[in-house]
PDB file of N, CA and C in Angstrom:
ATOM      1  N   UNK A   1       6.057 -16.139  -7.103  1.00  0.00           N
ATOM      2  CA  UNK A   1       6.739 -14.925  -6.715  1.00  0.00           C
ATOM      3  C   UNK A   1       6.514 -14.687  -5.224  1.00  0.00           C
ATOM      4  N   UNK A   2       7.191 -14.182  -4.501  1.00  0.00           N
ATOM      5  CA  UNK A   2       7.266 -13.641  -3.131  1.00  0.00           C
ATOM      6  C   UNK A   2       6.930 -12.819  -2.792  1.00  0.00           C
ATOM      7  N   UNK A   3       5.715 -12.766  -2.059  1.00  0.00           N
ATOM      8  CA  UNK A   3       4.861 -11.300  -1.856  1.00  0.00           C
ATOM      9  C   UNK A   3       6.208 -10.418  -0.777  1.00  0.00           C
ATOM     10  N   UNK A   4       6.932 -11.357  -0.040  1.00  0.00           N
ATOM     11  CA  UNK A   4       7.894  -9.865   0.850  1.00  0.00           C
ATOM     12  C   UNK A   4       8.164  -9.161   0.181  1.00  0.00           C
ATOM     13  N   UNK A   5       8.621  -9.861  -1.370  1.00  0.00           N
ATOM     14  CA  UNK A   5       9.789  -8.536  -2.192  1.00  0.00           C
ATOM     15  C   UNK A   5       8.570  -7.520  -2.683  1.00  0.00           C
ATOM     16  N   UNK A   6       7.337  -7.902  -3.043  1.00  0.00           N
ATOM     17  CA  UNK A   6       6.575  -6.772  -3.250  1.00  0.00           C
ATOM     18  C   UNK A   6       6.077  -5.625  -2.170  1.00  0.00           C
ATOM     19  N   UNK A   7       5.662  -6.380  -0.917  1.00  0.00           N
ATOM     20  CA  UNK A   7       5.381  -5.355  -0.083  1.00  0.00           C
ATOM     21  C   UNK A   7       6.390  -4.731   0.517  1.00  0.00           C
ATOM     22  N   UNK A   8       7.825  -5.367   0.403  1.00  0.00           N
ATOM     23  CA  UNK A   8       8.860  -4.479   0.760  1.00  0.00           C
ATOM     24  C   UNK A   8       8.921  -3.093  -0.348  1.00  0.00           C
ATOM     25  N   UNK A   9       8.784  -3.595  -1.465  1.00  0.00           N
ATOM     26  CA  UNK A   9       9.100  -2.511  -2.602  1.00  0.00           C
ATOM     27  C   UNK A   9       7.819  -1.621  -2.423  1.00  0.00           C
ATOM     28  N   UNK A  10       6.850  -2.158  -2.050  1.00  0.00           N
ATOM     29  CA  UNK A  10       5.465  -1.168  -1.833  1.00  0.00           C
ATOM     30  C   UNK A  10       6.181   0.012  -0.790  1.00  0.00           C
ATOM     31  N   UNK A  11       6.141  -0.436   0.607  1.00  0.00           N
ATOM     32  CA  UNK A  11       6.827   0.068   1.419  1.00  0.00           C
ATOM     33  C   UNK A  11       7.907   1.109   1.111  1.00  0.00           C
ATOM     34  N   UNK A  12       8.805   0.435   0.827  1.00  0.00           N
ATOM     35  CA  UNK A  12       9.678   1.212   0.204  1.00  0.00           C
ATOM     36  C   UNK A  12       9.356   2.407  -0.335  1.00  0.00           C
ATOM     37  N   UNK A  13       8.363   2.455  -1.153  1.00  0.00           N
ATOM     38  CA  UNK A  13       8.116   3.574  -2.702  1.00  0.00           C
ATOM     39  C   UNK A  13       6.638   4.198  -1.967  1.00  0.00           C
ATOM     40  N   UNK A  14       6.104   3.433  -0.767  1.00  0.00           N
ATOM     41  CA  UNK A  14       5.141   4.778  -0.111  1.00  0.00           C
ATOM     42  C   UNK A  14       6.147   5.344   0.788  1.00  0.00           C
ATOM     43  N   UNK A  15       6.333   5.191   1.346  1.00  0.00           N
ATOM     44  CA  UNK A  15       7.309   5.624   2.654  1.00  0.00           C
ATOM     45  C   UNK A  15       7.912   6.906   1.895  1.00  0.00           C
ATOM     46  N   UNK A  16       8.421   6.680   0.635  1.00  0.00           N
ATOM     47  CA  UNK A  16       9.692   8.127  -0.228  1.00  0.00           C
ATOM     48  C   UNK A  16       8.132   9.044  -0.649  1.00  0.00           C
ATOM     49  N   UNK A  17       6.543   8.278  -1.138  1.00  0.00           N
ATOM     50  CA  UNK A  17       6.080   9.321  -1.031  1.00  0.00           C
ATOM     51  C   UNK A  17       5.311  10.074  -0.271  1.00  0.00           C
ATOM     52  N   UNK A  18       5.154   9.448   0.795  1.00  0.00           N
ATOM     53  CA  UNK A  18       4.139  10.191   1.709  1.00  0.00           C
ATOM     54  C   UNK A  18       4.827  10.841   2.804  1.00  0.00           C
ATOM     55  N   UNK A  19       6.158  10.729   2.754  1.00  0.00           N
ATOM     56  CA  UNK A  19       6.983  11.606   3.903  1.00  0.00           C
ATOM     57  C   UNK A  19       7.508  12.919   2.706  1.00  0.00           C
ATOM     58  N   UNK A  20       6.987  12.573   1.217  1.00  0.00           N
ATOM     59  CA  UNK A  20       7.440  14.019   1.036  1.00  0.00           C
ATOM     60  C   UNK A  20       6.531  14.685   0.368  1.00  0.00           C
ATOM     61  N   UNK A  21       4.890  14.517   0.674  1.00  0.00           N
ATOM     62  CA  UNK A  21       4.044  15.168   0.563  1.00  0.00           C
ATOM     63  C   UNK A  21       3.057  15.433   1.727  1.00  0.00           C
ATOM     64  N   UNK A  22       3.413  14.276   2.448  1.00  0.00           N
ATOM     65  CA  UNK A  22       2.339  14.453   3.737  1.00  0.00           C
ATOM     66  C   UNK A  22       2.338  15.657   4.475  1.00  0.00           C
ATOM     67  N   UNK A  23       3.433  16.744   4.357  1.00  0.00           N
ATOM     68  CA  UNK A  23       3.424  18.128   4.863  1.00  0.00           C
ATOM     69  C   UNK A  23       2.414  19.405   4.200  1.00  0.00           C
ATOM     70  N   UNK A  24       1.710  18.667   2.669  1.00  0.00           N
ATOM     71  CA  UNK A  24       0.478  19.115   2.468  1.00  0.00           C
ATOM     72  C   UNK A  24      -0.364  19.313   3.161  1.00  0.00           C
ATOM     73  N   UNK A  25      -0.936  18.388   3.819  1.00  0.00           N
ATOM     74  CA  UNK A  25      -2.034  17.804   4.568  1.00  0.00           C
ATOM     75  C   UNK A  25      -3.175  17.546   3.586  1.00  0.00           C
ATOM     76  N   UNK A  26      -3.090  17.140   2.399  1.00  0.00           N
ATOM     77  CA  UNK A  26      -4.251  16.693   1.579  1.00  0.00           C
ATOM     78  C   UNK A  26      -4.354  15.439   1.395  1.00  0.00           C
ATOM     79  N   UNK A  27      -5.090  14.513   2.229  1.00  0.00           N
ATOM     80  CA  UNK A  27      -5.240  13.431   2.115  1.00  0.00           C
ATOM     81  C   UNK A  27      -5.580  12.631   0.545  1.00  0.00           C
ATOM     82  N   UNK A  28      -6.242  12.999   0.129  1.00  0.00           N
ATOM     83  CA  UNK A  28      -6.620  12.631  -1.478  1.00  0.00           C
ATOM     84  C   UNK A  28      -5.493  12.838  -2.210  1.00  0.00           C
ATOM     85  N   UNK A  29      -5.041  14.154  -2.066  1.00  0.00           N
ATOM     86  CA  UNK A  29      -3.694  14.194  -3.277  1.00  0.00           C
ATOM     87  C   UNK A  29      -2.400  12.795  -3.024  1.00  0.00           C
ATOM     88  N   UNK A  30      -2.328  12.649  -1.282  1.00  0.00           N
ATOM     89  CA  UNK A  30      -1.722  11.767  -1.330  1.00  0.00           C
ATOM     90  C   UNK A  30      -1.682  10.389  -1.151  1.00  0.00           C
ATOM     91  N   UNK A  31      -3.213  10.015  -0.765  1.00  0.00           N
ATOM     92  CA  UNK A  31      -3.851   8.643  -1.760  1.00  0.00           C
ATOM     93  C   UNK A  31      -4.049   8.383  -3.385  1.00  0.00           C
ATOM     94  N   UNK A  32      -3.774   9.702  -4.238  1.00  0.00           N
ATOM     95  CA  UNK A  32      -3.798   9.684  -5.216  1.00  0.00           C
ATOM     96  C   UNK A  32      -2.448   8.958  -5.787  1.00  0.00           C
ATOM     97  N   UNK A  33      -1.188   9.787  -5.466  1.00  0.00           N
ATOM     98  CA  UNK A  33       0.133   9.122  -5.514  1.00  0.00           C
ATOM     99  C   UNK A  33       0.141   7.998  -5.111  1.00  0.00           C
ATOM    100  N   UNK A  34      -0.280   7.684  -3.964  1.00  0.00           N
ATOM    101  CA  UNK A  34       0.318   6.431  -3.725  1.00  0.00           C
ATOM    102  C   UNK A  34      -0.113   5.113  -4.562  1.00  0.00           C
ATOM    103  N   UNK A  35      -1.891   5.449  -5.023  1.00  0.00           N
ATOM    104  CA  UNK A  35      -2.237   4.927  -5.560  1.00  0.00           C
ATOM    105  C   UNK A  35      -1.651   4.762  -7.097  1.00  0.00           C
ATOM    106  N   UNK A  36      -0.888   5.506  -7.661  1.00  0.00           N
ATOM    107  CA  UNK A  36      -0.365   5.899  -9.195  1.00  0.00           C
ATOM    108  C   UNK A  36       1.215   4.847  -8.854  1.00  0.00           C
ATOM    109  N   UNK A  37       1.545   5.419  -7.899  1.00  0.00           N
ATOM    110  CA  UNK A  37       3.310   5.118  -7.700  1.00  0.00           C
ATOM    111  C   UNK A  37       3.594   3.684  -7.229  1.00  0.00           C
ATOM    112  N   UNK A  38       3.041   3.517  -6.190  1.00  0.00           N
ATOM    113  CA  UNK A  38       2.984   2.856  -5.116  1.00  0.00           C
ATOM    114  C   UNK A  38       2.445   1.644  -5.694  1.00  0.00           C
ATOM    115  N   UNK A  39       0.912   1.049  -5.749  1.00  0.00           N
ATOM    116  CA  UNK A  39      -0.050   0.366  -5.440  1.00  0.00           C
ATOM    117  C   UNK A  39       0.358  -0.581  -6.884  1.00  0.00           C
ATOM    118  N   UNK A  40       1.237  -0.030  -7.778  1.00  0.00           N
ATOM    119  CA  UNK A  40       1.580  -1.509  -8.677  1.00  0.00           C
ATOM    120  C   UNK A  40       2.740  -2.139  -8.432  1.00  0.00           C
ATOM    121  N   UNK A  41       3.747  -1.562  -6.996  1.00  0.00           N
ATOM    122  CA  UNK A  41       4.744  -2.700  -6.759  1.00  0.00           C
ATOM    123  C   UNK A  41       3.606  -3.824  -5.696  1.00  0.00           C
ATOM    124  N   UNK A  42       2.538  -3.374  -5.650  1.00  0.00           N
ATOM    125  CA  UNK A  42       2.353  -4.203  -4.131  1.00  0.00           C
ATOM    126  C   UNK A  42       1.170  -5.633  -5.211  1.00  0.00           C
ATOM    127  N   UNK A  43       0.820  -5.066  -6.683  1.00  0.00           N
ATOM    128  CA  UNK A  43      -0.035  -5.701  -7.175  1.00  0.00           C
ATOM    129  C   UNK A  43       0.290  -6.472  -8.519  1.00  0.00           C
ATOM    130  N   UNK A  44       1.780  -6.006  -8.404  1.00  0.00           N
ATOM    131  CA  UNK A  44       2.701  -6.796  -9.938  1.00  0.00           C
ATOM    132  C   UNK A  44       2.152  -8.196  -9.874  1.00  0.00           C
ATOM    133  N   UNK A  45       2.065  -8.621 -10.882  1.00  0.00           N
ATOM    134  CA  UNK A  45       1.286 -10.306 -11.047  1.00  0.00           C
ATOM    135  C   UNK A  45       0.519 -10.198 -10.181  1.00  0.00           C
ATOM    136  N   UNK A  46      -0.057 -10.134  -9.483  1.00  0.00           N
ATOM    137  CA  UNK A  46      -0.765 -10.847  -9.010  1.00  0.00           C
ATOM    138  C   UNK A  46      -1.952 -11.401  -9.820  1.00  0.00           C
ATOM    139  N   UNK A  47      -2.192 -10.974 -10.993  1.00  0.00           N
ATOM    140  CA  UNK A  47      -3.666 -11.415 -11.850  1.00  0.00           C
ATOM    141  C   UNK A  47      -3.159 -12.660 -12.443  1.00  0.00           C
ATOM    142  N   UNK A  48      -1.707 -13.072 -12.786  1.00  0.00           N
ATOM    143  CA  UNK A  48      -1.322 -14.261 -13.491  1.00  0.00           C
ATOM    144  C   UNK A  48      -0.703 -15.224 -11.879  1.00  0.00           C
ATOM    145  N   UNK A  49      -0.286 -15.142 -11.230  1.00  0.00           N
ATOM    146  CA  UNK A  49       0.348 -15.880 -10.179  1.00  0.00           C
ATOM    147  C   UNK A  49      -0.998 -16.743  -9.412  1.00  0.00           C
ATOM    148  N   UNK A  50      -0.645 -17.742  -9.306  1.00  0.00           N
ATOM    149  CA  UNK A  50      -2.177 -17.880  -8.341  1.00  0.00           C
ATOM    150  C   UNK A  50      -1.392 -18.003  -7.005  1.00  0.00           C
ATOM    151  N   UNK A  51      -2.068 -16.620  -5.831  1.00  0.00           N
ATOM    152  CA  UNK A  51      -1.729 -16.749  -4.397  1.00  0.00           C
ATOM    153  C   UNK A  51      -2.661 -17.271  -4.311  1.00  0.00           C
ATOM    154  N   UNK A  52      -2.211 -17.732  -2.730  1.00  0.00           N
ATOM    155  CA  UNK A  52      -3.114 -18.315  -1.642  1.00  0.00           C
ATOM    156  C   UNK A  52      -4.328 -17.379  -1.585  1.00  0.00           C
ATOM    157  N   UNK A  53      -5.184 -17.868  -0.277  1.00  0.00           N
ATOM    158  CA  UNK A  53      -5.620 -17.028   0.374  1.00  0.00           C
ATOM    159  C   UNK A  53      -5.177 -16.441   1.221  1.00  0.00           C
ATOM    160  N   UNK A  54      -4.439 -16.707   1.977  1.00  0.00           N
ATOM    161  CA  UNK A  54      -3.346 -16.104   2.918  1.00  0.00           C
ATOM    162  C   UNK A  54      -2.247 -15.241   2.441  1.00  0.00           C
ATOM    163  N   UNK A  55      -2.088 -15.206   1.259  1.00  0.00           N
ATOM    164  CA  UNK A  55      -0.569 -14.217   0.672  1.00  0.00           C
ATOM    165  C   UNK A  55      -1.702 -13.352  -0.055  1.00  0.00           C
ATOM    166  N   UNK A  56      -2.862 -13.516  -0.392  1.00  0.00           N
ATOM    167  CA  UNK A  56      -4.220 -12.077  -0.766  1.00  0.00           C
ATOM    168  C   UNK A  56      -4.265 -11.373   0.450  1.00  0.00           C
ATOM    169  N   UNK A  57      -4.666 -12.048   1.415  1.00  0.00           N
ATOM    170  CA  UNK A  57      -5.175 -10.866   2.894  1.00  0.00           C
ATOM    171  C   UNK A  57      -4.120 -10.346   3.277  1.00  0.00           C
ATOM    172  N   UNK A  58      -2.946 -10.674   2.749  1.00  0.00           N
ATOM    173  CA  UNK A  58      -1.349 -10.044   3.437  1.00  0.00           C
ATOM    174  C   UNK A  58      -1.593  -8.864   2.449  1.00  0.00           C
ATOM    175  N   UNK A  59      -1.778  -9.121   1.456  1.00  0.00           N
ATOM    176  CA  UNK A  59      -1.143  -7.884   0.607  1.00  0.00           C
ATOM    177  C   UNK A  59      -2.354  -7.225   1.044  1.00  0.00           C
ATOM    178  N   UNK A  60      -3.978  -7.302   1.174  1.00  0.00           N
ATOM    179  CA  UNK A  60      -4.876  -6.322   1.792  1.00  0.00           C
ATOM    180  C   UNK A  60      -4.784  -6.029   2.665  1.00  0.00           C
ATOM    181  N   UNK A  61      -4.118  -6.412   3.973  1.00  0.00           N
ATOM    182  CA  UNK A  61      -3.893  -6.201   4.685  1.00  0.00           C
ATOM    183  C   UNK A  61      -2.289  -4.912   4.713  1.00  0.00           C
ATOM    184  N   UNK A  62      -1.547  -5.251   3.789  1.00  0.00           N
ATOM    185  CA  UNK A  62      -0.530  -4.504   3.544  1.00  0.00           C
ATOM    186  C   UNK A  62      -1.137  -2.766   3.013  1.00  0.00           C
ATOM    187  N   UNK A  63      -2.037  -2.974   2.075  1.00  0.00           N
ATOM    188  CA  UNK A  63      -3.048  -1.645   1.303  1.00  0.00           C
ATOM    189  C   UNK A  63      -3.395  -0.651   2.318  1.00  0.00           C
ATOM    190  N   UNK A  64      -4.374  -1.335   3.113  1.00  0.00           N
ATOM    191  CA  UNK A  64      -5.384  -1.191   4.517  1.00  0.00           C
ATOM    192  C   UNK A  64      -4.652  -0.253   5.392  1.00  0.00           C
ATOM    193  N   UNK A  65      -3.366  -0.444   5.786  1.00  0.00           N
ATOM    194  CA  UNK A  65      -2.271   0.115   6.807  1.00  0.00           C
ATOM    195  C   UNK A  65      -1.971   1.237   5.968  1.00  0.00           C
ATOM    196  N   UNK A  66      -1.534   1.295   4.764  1.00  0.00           N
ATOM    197  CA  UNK A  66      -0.965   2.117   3.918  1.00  0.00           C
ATOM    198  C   UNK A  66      -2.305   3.445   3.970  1.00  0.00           C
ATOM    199  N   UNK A  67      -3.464   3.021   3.548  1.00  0.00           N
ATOM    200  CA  UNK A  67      -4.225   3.747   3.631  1.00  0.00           C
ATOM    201  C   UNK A  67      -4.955   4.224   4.916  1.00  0.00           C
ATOM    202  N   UNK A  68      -4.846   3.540   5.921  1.00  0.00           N
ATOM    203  CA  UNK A  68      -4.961   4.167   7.198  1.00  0.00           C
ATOM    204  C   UNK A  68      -4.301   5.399   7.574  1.00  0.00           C
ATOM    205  N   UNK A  69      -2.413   4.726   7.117  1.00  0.00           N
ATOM    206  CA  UNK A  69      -1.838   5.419   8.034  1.00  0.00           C
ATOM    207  C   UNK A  69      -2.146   7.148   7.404  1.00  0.00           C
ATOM    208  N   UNK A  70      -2.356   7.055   5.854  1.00  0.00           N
ATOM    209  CA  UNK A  70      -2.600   8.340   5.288  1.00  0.00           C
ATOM    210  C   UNK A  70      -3.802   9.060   5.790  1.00  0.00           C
ATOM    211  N   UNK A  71      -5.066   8.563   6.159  1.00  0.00           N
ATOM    212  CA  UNK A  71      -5.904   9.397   6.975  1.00  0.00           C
ATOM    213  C   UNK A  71      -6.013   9.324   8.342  1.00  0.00           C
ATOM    214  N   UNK A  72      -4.941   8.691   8.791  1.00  0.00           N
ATOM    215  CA  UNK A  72      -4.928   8.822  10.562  1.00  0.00           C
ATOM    216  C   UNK A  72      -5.418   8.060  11.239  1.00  0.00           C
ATOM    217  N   UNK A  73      -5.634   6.852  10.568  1.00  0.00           N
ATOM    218  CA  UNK A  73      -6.754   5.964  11.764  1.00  0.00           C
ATOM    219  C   UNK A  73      -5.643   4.161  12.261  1.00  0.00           C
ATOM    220  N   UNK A  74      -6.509   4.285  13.208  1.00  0.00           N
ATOM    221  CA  UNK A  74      -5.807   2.910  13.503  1.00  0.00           C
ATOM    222  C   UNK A  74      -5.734   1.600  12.174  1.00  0.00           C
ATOM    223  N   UNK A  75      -4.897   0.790  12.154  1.00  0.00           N
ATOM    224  CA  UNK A  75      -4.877   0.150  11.286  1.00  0.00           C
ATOM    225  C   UNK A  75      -5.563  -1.037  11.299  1.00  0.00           C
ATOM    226  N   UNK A  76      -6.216  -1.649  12.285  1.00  0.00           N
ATOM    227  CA  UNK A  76      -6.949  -2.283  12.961  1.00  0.00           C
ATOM    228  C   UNK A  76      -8.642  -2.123  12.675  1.00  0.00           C
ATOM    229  N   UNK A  77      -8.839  -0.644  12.354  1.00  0.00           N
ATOM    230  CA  UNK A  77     -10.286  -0.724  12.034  1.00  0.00           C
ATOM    231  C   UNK A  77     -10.608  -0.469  10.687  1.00  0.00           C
ATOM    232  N   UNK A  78     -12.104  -1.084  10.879  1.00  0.00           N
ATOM    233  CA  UNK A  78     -12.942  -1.175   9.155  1.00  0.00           C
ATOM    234  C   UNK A  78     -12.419   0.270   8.513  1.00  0.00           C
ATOM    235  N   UNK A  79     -12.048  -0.101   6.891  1.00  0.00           N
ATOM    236  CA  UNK A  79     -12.247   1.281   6.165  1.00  0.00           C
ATOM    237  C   UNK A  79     -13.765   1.082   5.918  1.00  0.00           C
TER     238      UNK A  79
END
């Protein structure tokens, strides 16, 4: 399977929810969603598919940003 079509669909389905809760300002409520909504287009198969190591750190690397961008930090540094 093709991790683009997942992290596109990840993308996709955070993007619709964190632009329409992020005017909360509750970070948890909306790591909570994303985590419920979100975080099984980006993790479909992956327990039966065998990726690389390189198509794993994409998709952690895909998580990492997602969850940055929700508490404000560069995407670049350690959670």
């Amino acid at each position: 399977m093709d991790i683009h079509y997942m992290k596109s669909n990840f993308y996709c389905s955070f993007s619709s929810v964190f632009h329409r809760v992020a005017k909360y300002q509750n970070e948890l409520m909306v790591l909570q969603l994303v985590t419920s909504f979100c975080q099984p287009h980006l993790l479909y198969c992956t327990e039966c598919l065998g990726h690389s190591v390189t198509q794993l750190r994409s998709i952690e690397h895909t998580w990492q940003c997602a969850i940055s961008h929700i508490f404000h930090i560069s995407c670049g540094q350690d959670l």
